[in-house]
Protein backbone atom coordinates (compact mmCIF):
# COMPACT_ATOMS: atom_id res chain seq x y z
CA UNK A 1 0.00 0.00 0.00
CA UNK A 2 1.28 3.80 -0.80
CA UNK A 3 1.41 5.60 1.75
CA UNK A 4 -0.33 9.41 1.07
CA UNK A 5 2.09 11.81 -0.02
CA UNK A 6 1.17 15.14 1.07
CA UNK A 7 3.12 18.62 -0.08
CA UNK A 8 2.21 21.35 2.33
CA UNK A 9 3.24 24.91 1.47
CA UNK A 10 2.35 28.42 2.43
CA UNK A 11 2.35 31.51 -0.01
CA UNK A 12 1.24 34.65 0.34
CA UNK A 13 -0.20 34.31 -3.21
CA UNK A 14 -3.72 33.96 -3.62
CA UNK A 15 -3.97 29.76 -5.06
CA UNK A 16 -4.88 31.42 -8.46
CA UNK A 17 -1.83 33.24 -8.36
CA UNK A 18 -0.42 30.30 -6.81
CA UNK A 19 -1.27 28.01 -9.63
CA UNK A 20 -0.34 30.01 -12.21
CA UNK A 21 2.91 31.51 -11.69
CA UNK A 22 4.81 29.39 -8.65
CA UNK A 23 7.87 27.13 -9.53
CA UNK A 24 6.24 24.67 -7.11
CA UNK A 25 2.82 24.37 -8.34
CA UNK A 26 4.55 23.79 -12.22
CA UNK A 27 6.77 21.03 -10.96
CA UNK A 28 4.67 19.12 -8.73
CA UNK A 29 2.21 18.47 -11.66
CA UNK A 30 5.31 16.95 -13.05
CA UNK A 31 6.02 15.21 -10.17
CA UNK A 32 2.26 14.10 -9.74
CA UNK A 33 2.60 12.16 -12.82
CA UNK A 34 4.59 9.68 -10.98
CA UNK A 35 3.43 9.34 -7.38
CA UNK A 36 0.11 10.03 -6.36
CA UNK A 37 0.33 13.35 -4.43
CA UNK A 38 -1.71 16.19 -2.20
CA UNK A 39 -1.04 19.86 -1.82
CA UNK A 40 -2.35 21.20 1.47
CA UNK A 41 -1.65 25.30 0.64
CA UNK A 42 -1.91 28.16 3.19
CA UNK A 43 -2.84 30.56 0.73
CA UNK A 44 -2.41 34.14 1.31
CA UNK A 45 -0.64 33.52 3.99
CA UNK A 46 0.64 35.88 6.82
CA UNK A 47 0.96 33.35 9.76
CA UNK A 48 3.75 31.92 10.87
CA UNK A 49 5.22 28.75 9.15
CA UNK A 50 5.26 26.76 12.35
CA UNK A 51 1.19 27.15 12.89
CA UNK A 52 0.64 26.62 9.19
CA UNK A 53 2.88 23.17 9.35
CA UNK A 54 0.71 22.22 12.92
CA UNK A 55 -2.10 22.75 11.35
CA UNK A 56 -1.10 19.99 8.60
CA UNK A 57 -0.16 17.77 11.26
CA UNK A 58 -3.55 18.05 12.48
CA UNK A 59 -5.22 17.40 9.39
CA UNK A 60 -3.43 14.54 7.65
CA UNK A 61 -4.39 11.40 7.08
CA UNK A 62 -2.67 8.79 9.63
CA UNK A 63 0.03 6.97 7.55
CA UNK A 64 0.69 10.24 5.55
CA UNK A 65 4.15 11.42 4.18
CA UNK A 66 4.50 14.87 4.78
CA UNK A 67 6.64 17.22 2.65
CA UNK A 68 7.03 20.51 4.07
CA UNK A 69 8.76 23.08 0.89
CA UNK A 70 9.23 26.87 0.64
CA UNK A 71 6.66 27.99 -2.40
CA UNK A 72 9.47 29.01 -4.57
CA UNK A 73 10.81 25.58 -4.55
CA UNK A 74 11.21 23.94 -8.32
CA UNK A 75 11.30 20.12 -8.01
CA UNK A 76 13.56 19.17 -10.67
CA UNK A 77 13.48 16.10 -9.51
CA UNK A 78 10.58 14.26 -11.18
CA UNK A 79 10.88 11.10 -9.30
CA UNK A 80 10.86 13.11 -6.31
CA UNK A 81 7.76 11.14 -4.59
CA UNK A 82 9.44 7.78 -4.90
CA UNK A 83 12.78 9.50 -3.43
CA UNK A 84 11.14 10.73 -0.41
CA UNK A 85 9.24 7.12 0.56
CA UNK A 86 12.12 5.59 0.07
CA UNK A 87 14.61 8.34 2.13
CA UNK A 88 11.89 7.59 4.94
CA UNK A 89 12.45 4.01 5.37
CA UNK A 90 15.95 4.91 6.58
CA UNK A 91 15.61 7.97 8.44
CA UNK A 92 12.08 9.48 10.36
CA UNK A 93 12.97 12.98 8.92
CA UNK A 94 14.66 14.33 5.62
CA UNK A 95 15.79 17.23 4.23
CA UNK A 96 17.95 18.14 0.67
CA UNK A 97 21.16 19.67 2.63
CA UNK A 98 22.10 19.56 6.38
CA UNK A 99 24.93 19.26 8.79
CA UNK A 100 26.20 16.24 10.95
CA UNK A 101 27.04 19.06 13.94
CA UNK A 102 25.24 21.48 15.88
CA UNK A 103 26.77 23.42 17.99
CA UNK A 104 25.82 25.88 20.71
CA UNK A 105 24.89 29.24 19.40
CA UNK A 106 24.25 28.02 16.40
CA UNK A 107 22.09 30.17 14.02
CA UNK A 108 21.97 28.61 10.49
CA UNK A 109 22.18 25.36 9.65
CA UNK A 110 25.34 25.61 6.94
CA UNK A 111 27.40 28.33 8.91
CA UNK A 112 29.57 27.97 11.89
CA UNK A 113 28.19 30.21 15.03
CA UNK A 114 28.67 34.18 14.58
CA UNK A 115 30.87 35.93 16.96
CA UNK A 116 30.79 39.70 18.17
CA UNK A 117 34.05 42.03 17.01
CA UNK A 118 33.88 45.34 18.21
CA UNK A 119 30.25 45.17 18.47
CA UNK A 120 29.46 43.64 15.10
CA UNK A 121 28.29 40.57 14.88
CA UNK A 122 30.02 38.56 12.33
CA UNK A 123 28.62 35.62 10.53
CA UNK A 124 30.99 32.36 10.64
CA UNK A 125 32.37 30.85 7.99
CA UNK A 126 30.77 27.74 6.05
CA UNK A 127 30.56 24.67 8.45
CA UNK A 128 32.83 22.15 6.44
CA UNK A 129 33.80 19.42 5.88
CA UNK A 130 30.51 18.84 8.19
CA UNK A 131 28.05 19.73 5.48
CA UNK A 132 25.93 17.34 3.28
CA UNK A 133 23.43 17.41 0.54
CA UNK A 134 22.96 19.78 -2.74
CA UNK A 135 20.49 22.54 -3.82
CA UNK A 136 20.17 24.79 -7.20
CA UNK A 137 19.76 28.23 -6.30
CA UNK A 138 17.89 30.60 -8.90
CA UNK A 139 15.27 30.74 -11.61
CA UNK A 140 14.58 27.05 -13.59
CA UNK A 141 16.76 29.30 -16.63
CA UNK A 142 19.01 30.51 -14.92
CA UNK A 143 20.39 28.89 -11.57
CA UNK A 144 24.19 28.21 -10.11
CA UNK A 145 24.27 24.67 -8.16
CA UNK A 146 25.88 24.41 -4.39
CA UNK A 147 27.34 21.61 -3.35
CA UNK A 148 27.21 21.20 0.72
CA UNK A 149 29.17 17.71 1.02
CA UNK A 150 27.90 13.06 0.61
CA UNK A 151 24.83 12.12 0.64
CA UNK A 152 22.81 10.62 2.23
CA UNK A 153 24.07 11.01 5.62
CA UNK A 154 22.91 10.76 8.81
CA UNK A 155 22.61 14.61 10.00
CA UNK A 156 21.80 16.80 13.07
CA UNK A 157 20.08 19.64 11.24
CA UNK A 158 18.67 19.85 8.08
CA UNK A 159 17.28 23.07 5.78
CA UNK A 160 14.07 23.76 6.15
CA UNK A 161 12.86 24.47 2.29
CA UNK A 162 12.36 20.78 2.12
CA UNK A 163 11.50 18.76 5.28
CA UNK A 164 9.79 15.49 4.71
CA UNK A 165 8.51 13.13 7.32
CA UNK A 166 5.30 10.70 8.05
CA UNK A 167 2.92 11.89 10.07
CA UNK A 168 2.46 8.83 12.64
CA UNK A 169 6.13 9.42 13.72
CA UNK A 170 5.37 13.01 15.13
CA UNK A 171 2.36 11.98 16.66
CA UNK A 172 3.47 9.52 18.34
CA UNK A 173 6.76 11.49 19.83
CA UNK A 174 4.58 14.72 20.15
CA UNK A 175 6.77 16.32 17.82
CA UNK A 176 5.31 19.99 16.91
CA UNK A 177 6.92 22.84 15.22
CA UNK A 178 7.26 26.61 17.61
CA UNK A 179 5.18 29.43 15.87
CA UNK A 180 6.93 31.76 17.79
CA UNK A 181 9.85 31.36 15.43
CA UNK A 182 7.86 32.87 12.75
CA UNK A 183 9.24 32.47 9.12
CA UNK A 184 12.72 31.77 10.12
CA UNK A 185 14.79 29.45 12.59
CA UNK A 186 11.57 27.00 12.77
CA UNK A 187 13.41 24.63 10.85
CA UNK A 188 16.84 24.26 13.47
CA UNK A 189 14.02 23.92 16.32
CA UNK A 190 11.88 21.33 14.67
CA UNK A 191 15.07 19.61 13.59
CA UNK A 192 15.65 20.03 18.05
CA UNK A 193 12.31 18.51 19.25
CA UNK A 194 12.79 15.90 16.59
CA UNK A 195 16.13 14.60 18.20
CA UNK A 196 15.20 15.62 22.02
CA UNK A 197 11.96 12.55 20.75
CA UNK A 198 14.92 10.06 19.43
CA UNK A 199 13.91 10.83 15.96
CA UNK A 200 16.31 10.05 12.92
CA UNK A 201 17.48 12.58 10.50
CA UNK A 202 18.97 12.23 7.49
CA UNK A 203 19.71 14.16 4.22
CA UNK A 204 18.74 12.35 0.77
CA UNK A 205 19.69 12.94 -3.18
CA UNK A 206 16.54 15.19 -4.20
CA UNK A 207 17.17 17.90 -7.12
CA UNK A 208 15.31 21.13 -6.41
CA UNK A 209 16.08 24.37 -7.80
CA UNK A 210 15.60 27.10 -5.08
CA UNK A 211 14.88 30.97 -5.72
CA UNK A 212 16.63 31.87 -2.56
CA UNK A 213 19.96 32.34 -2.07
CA UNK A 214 19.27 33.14 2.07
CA UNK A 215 19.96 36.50 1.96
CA UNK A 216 17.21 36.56 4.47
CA UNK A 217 19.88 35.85 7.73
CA UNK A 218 20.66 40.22 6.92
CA UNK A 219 16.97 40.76 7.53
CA UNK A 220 15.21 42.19 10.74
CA UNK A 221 12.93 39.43 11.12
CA UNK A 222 15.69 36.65 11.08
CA UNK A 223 17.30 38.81 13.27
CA UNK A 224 14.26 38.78 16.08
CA UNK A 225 13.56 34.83 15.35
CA UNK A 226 17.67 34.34 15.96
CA UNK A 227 16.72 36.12 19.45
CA UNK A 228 14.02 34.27 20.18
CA UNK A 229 15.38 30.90 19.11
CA UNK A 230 18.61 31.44 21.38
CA UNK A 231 17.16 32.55 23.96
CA UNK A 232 15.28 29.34 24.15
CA UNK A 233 17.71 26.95 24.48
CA UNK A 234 19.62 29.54 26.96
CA UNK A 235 22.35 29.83 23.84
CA UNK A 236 21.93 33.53 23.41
């Protein structure tokens, strides 16, 4: 039996808009060729990505595969479905890229923890050789392709513009995501209360292209979630 494959997203598109013009929406119908697949989609969205993702939780069908991806994620992958059942018979959660290490202060998943110099705060440098997993950044045209390090590997943290997982497993460990993270950090937390509830994460060979390139860690809002997150594992 298949298990239901869910994709749950949140835009702040209307779903017309959605449908029409996001790099998701094109390449899951791709995708959907192959595997059988859902879209649960928090359209026009302006609440946090933690109480979206809950909400899916709630909702799904028991024995569901969740995949939780960033709306301006392009699935280049076409066998993509198939990938992600079979990454979950070896690990309870999977993401694209991660890192084997987490360390205290930690703020990102790919850099090393960011230290204060005459009052700056400076970002640290790429986390190598600790890094694993790939992912396209850019338009489907026009993209440039990172390479973090093997995979699969078994990981501590994982990126959170692709996060799949089966719905049973977080149920039964009480695993939730923390809304108060808003857009940003959610994914280091979740990737926390999923370890803290002896939960296995790993990173799998999945080919997305996305429109990103996390320029968002220079915004204010990463900046308050970074607060937030640190100061609740007394890190800050």
């Amino acid at each position: 039996m298949i298990s239901p494959l869910v994709f749950v997203t949140a835009t702040r598109s209307s779903r017309e808009a959605f449908e029409s013009n996001s790099p998701l929406a094109r390449s899951l119908a791709r995708v959907g060729q192959l595997t059988p697949l859902a879209l649960r989609l928090f359209e026009s969205n302006r609440l946090p990505l933690g109480q979206c993702y809950n909400q899916a939780i709630d909702e799904a069908p028991p024995g569901a595969c969740l995949v939780f991806v960033h709306d301006d994620v392009f699935i280049d992958d076409w066998m993509a479905g198939a990938r992600v059942v079979e990454a979950l018979q070896r690990f309870d959660l999977i993401g694209v890229a991660g890192n084997t290490r987490r360390q205290a202060g930690q703020e990102t998943w790919y850099l090393q923890p960011s230290r204060v110099l005459n009052e700056v705060r400076e970002f640290g440098a790429f986390d190598h050789p600790h890094l694993s997993g790939a992912i396209r950044h850019g338009t489907e045209g026009k993209s440039s392709l990172s390479v973090y390090g093997p995979t699969p590997a078994a990981v501590q943290l994982i990126d959170g513009v692709f996060m799949a997982t089966r719905v049973d497993r977080l149920r039964e460990r009480g695993v939730r995501f923390d809304p108060d993270l808003g857009f940003h950090l959610y994914d280091l937390d979740f990737c926390r209360a999923a370890q803290q509830a002896g939960l296995s994460i790993g990173t799998w060979p999945i080919a997305i292209t996305h429109a990103s390139a996390g320029g968002s860690v220079h915004s204010a809002q990463w900046r308050e979630s970074r607060v937030r997150y640190l100061a609740k594992y007394g890190e800050a």
